[in-house]
C-alpha atoms as a PDB file:
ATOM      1  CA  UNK A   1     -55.184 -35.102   6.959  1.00  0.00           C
ATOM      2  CA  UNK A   2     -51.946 -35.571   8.841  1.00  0.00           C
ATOM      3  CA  UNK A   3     -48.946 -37.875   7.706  1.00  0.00           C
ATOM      4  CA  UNK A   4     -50.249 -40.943  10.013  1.00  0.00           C
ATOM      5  CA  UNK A   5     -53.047 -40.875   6.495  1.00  0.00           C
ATOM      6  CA  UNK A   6     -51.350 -40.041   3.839  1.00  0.00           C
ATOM      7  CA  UNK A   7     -50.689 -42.668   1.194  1.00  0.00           C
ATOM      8  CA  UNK A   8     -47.420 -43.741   1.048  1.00  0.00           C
ATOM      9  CA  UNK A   9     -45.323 -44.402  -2.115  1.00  0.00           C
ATOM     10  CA  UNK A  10     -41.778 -46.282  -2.172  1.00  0.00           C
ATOM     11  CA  UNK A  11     -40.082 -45.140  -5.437  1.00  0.00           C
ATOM     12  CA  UNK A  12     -36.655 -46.818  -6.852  1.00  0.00           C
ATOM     13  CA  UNK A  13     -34.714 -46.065  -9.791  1.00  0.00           C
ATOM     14  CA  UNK A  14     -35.641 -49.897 -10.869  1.00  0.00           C
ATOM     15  CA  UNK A  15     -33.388 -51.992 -14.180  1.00  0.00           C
ATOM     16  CA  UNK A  16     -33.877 -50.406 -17.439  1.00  0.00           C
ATOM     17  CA  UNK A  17     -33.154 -52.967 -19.095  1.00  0.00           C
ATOM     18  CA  UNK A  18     -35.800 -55.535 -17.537  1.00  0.00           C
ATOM     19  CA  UNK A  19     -37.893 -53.558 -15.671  1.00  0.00           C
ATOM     20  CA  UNK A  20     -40.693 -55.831 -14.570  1.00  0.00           C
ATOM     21  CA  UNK A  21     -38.325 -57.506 -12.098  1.00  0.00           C
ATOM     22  CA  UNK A  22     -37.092 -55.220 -10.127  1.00  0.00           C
ATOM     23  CA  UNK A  23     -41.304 -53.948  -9.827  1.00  0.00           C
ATOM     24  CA  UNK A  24     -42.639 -56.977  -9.495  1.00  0.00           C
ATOM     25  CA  UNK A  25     -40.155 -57.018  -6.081  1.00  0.00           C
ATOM     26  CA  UNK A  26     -40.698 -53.382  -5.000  1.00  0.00           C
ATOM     27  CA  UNK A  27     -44.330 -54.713  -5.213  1.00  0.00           C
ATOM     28  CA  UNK A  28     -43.553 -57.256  -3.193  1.00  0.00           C
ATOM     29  CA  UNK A  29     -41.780 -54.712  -0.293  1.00  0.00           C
ATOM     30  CA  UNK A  30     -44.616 -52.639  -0.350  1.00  0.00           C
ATOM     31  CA  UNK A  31     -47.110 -55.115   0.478  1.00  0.00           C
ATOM     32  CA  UNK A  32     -45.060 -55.839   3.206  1.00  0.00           C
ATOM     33  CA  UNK A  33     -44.785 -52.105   4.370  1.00  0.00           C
ATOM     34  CA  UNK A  34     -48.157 -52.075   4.001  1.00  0.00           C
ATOM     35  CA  UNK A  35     -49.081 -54.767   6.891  1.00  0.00           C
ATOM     36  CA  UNK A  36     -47.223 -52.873   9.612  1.00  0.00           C
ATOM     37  CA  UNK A  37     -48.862 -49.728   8.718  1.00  0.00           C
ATOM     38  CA  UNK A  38     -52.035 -50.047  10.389  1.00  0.00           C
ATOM     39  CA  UNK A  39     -53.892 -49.582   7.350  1.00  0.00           C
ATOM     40  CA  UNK A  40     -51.963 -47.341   5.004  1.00  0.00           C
ATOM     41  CA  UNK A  41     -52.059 -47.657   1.594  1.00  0.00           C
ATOM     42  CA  UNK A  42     -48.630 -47.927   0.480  1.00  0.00           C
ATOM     43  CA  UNK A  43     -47.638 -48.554  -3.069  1.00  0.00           C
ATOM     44  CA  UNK A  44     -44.528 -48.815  -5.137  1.00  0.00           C
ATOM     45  CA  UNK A  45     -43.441 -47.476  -8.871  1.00  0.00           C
ATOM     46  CA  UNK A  46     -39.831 -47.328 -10.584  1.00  0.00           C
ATOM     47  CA  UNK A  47     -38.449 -45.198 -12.804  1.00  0.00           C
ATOM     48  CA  UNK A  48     -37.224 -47.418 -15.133  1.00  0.00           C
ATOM     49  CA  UNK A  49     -40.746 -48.551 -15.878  1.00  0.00           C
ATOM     50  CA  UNK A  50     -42.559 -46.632 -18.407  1.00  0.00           C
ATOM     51  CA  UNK A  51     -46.206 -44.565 -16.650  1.00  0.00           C
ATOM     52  CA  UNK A  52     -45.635 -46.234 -13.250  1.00  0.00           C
ATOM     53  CA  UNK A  53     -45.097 -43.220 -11.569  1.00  0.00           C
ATOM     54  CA  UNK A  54     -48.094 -41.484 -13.100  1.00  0.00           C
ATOM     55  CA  UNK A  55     -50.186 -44.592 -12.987  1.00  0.00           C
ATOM     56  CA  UNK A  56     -49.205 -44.823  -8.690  1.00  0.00           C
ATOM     57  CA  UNK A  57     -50.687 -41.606  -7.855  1.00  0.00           C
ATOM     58  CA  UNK A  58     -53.428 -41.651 -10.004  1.00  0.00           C
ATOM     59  CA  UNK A  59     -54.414 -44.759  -8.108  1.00  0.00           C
ATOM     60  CA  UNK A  60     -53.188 -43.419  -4.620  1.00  0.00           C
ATOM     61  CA  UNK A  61     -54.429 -39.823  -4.526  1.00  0.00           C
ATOM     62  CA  UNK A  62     -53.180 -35.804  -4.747  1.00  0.00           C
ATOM     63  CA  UNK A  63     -51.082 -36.125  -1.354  1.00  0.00           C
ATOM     64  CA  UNK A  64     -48.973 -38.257  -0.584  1.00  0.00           C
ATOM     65  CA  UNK A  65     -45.603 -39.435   1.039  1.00  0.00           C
ATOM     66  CA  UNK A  66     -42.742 -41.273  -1.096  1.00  0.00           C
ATOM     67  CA  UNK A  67     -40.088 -42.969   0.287  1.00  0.00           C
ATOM     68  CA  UNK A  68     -37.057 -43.351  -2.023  1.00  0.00           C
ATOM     69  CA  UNK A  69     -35.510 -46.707  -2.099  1.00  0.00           C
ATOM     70  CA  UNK A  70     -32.399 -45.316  -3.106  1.00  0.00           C
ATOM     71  CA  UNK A  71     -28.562 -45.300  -0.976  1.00  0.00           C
ATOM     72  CA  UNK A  72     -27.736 -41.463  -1.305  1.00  0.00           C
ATOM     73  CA  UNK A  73     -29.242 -38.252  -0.560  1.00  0.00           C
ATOM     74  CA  UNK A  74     -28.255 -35.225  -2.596  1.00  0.00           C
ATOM     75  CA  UNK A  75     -29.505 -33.203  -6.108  1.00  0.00           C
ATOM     76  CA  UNK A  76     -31.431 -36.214  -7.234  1.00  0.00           C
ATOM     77  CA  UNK A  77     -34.102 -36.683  -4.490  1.00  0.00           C
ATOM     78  CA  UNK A  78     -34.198 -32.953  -3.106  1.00  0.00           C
ATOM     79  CA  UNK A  79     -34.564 -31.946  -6.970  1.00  0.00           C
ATOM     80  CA  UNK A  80     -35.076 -34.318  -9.931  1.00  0.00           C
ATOM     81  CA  UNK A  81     -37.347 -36.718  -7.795  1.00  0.00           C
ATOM     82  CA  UNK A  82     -39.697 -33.449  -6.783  1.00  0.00           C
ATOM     83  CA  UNK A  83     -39.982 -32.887 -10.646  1.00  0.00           C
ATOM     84  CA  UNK A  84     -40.519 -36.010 -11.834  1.00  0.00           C
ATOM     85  CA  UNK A  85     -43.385 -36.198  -9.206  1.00  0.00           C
ATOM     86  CA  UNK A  86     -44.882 -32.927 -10.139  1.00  0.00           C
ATOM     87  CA  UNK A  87     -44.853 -34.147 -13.919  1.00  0.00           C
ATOM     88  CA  UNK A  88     -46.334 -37.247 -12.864  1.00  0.00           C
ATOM     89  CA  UNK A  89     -49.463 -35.166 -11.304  1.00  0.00           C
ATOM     90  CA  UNK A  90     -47.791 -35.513  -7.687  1.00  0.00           C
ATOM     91  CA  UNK A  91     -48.205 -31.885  -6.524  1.00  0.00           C
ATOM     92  CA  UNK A  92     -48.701 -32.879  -3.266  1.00  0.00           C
ATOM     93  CA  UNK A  93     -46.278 -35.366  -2.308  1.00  0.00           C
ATOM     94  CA  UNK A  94     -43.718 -35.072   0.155  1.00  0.00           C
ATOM     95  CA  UNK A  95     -40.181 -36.790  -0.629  1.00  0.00           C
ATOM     96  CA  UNK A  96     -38.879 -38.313   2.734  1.00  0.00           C
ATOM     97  CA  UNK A  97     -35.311 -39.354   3.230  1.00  0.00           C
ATOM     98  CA  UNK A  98     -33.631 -41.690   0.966  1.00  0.00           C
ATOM     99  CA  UNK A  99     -32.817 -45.506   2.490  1.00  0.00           C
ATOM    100  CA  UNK A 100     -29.354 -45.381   2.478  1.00  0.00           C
ATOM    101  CA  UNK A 101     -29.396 -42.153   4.197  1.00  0.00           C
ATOM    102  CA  UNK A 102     -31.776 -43.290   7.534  1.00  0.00           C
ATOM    103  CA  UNK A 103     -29.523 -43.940  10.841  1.00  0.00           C
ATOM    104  CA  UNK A 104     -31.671 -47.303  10.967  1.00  0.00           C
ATOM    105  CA  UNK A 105     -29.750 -48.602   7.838  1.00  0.00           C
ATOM    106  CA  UNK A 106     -26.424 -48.298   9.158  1.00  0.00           C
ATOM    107  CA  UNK A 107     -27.471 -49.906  12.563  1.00  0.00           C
ATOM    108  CA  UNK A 108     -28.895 -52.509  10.476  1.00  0.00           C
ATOM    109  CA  UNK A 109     -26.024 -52.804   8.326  1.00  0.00           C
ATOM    110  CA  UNK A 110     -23.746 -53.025  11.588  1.00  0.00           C
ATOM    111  CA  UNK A 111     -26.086 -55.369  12.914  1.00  0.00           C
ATOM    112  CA  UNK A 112     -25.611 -57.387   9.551  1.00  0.00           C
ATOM    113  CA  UNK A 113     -21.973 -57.735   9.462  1.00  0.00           C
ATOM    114  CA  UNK A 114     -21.673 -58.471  12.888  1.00  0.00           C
ATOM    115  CA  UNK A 115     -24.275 -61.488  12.911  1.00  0.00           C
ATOM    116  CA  UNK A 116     -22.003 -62.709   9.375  1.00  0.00           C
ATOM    117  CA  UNK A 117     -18.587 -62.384  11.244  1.00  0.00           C
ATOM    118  CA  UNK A 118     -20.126 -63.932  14.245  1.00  0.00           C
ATOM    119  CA  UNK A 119     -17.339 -66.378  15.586  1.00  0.00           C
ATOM    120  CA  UNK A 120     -14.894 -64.506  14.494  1.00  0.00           C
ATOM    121  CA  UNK A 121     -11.686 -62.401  16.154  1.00  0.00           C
ATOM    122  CA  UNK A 122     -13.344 -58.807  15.313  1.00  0.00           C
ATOM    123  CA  UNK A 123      -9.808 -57.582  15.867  1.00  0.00           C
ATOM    124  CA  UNK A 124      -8.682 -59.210  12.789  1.00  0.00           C
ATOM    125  CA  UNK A 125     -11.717 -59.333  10.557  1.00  0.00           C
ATOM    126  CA  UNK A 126     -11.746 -57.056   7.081  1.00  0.00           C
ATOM    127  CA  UNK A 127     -15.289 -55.909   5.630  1.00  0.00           C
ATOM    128  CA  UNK A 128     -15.415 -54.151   1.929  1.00  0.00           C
ATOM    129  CA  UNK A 129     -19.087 -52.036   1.598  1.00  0.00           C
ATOM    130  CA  UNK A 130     -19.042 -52.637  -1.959  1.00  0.00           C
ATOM    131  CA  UNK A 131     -21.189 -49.532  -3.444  1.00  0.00           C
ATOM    132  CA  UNK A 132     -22.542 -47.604  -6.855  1.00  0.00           C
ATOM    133  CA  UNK A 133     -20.227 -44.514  -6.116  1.00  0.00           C
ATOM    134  CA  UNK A 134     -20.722 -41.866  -9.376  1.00  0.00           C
ATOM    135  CA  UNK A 135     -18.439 -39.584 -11.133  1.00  0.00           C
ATOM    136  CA  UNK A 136     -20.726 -36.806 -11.015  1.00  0.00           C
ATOM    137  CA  UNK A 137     -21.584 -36.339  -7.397  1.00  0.00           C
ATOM    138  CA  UNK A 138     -19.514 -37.451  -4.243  1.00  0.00           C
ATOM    139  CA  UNK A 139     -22.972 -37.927  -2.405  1.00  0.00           C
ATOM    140  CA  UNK A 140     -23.526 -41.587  -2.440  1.00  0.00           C
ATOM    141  CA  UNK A 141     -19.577 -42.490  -1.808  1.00  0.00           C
ATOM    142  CA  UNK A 142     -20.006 -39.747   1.040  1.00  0.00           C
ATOM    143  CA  UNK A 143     -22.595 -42.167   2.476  1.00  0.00           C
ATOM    144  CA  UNK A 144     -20.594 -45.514   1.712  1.00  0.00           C
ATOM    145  CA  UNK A 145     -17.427 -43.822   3.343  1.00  0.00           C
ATOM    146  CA  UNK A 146     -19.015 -42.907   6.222  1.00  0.00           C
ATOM    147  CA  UNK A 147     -20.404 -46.478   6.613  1.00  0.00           C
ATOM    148  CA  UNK A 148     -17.614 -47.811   6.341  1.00  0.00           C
ATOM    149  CA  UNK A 149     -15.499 -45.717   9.324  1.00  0.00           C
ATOM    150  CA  UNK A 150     -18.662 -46.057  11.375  1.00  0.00           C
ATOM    151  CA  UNK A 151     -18.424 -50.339  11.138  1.00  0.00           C
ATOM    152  CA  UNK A 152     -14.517 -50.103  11.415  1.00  0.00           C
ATOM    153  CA  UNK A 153     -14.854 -47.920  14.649  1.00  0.00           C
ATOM    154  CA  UNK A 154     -17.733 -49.197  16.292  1.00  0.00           C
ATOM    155  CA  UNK A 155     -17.146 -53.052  15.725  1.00  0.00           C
ATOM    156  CA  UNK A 156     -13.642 -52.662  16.526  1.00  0.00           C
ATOM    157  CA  UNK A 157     -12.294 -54.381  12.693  1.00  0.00           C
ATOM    158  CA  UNK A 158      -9.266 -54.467  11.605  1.00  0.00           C
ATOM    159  CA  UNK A 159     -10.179 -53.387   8.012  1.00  0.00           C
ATOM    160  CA  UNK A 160     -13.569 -51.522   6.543  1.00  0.00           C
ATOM    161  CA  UNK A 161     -13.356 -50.096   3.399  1.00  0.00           C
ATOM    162  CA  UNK A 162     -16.037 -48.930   0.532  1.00  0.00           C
ATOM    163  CA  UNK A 163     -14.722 -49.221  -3.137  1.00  0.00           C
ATOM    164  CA  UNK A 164     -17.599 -48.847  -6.325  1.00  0.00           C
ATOM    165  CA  UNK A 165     -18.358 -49.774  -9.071  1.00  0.00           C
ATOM    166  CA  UNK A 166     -18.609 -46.085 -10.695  1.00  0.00           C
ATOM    167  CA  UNK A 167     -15.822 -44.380  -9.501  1.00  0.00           C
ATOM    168  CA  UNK A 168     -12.503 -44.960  -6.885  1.00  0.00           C
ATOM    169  CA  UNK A 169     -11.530 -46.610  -5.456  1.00  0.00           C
ATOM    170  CA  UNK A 170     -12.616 -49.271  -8.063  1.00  0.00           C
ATOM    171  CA  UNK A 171     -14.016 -52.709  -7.008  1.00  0.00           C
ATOM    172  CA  UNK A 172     -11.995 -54.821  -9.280  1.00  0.00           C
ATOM    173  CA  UNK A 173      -8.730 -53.269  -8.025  1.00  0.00           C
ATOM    174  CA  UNK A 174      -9.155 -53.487  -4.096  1.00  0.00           C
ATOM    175  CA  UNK A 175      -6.431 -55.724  -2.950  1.00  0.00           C
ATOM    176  CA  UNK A 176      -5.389 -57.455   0.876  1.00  0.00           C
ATOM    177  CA  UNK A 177      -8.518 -59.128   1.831  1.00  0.00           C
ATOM    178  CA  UNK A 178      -8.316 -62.381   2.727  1.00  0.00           C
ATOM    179  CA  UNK A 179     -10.720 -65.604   2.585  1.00  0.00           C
ATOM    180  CA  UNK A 180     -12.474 -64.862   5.814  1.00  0.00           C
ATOM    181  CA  UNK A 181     -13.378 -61.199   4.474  1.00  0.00           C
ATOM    182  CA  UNK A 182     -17.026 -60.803   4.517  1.00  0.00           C
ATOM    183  CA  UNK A 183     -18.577 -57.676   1.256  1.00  0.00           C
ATOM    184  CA  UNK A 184     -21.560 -56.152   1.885  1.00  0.00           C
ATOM    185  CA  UNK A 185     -23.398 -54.379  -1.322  1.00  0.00           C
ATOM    186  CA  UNK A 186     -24.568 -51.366  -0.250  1.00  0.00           C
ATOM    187  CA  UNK A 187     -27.355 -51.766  -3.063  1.00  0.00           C
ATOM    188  CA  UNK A 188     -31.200 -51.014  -2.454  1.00  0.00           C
ATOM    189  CA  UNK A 189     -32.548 -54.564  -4.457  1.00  0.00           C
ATOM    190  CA  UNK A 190     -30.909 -57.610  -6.029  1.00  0.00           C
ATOM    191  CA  UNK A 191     -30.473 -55.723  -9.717  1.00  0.00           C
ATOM    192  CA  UNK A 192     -27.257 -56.362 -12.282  1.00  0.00           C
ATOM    193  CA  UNK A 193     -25.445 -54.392 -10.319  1.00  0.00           C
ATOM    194  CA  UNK A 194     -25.627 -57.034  -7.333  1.00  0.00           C
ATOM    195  CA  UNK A 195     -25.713 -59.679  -9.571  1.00  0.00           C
ATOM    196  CA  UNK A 196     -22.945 -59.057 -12.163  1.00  0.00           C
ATOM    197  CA  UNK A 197     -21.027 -56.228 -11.716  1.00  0.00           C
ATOM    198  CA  UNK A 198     -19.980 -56.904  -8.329  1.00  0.00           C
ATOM    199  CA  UNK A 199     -18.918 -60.724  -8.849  1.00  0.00           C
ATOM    200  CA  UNK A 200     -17.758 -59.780 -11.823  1.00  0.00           C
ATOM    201  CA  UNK A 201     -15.222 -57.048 -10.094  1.00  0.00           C
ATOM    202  CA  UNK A 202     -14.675 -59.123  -7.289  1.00  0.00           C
ATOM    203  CA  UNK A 203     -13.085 -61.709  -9.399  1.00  0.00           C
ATOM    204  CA  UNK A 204     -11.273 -59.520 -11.038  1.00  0.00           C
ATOM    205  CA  UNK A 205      -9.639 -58.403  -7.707  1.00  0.00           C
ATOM    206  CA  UNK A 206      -9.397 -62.012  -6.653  1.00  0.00           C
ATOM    207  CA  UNK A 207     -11.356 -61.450  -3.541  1.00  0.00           C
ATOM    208  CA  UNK A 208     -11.698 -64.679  -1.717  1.00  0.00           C
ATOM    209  CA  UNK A 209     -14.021 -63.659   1.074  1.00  0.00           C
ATOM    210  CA  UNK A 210     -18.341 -64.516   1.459  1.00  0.00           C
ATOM    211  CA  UNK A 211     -20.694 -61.760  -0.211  1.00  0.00           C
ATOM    212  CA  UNK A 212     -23.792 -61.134   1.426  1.00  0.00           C
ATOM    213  CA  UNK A 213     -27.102 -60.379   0.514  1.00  0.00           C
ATOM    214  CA  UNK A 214     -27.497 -56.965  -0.624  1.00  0.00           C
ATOM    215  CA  UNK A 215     -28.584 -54.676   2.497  1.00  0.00           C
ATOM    216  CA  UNK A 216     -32.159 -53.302   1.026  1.00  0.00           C
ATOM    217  CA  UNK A 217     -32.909 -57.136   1.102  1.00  0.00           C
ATOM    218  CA  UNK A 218     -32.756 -57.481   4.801  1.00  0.00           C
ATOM    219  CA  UNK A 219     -35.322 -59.000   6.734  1.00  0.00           C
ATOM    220  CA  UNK A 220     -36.052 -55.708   9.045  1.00  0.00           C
ATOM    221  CA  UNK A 221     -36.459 -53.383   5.919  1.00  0.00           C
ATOM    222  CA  UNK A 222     -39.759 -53.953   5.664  1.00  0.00           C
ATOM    223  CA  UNK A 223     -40.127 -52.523   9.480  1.00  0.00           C
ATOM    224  CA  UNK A 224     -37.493 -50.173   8.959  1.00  0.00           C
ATOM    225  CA  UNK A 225     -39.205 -48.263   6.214  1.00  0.00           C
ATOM    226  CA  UNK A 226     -42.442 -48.166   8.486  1.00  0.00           C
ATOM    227  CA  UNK A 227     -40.892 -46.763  10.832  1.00  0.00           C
ATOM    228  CA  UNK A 228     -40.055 -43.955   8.338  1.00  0.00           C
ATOM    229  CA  UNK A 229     -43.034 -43.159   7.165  1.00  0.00           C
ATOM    230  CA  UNK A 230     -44.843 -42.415  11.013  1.00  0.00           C
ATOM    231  CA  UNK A 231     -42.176 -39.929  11.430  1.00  0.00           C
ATOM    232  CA  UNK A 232     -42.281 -38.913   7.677  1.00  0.00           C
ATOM    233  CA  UNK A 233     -39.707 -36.048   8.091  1.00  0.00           C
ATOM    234  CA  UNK A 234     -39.275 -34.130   4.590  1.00  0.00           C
ATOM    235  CA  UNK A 235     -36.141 -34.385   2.578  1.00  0.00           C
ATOM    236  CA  UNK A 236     -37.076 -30.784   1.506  1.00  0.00           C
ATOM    237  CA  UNK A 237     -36.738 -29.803   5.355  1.00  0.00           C
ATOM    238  CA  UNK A 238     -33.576 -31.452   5.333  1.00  0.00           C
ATOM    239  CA  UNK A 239     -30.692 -32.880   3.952  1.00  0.00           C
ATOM    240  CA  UNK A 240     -29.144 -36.358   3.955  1.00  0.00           C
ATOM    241  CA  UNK A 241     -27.064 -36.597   6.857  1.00  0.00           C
ATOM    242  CA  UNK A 242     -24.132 -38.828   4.946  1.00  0.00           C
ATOM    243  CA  UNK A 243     -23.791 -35.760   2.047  1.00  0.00           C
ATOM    244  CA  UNK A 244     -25.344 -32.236   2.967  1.00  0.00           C
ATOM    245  CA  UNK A 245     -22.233 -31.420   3.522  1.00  0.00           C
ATOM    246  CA  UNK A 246     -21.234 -31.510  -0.484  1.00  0.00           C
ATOM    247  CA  UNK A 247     -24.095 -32.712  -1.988  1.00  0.00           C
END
């Protein structure tokens, strides 16, 4: 069986505290995977929710490929992801790269802030990647950095920065962007992150710009992650490109 057969599996970390949300729309992503697949099974599972892991492969088979639906590379999808399969009866299932970590993503995330500043003097525009961040790991602010220099330089703006929610520089205490500022969550799915603790920071740093849709929400995700799974390249064979470097 080569990868083109394999069953594919997009995994996220999900909301622990209301899980069937969050499943009910990584469902909903999968069955659109699934129709540009040419006939692939693809299913989905979160961590969050109790057996779905176990309950995935069990339905899907012994081999497999999972996609995580996650922003960051590093120890969690190289390691703890490879476990928690294994536990779950997934001895054979490969763990591709994560989302945030596929070139695609940040041309679609360029793609996505230019079409939102659209009409505007790039020049003078400012763009905040709002992102998780953590205080254990610098791997998934490595990723939102480099996102953030890549729009600055290659869109020509005045002002891109990435500020989190988990670590500095803090989103409640960014400061200098004005009305026409556009923030982009770097965020995987429309969870309480997206929905509270960004506004919720944002107001407390009396940012007046437009927030848009969280990027894993896109309309070309759906393609995007097809893509990934014909070339199904192994995290295990590599590392994220946006954090090998420390990770």
């Amino acid at each position: 069986m080569n990868n083109s057969d394999l069953p594919a599996l997009i995994v996220s970390h999900g909301q622990p505290s209301d899980p069937a949300p969050a499943a009910r729309e990584l469902d909903l992503l999968a069955e659109a995977v699934a129709k540009l697949t040419d006939g692939r099974a693809v299913g989905a599972a979160t961590l969050a929710q109790e057996g779905a892991l176990a309950r995935a492969i069990a339905q899907l088979g012994p081999k497999g490929i999972v996609f995580p639906m996650f922003m960051s590379g590093g120890w969690f999808t190289r390691v703890a992801l490879g476990e928690k399969l294994r536990a779950a009866g997934g001895q054979g299932w490969q763990v591709l790269e994560p989302f945030g970590c596929e070139a695609a993503v940040h041309d679609l995330a360029r793609d996505a802030v230019a079409e939102a500043l659209q009409g505007q003097d790039l020049a003078h525009a400012q763009v905040l990647i709002a992102a998780h961040g953590s205080f254990k790991s610098p791997a998934p602010s490595d990723v939102a950095i480099t996102l953030a220099q890549s729009l600055k330089a290659g869109l020509g703006l005045a002002r891109c920065d990435a500020a989190f929610i988990d670590q500095t520089p803090q989103l409640a205490e960014v400061t200098g962007f004005g009305t026409g500022a556009i923030c982009l969550p770097f965020f995987a799915a429309m969870g309480g992150h997206v929905t509270e603790d960004i506004p919720r920071a944002l107001e407390a740093a009396r940012f007046g710009g437009r927030v848009l849709p969280p990027l894993g929400l896109h309309p070309d995700v759906p393609a995007l992650i097809a893509a990934a799974l014909v070339r199904a390249a192994p995290v295990c064979a590599q590392t994220c490109r946006y954090s090998a470097a420390r990770a």
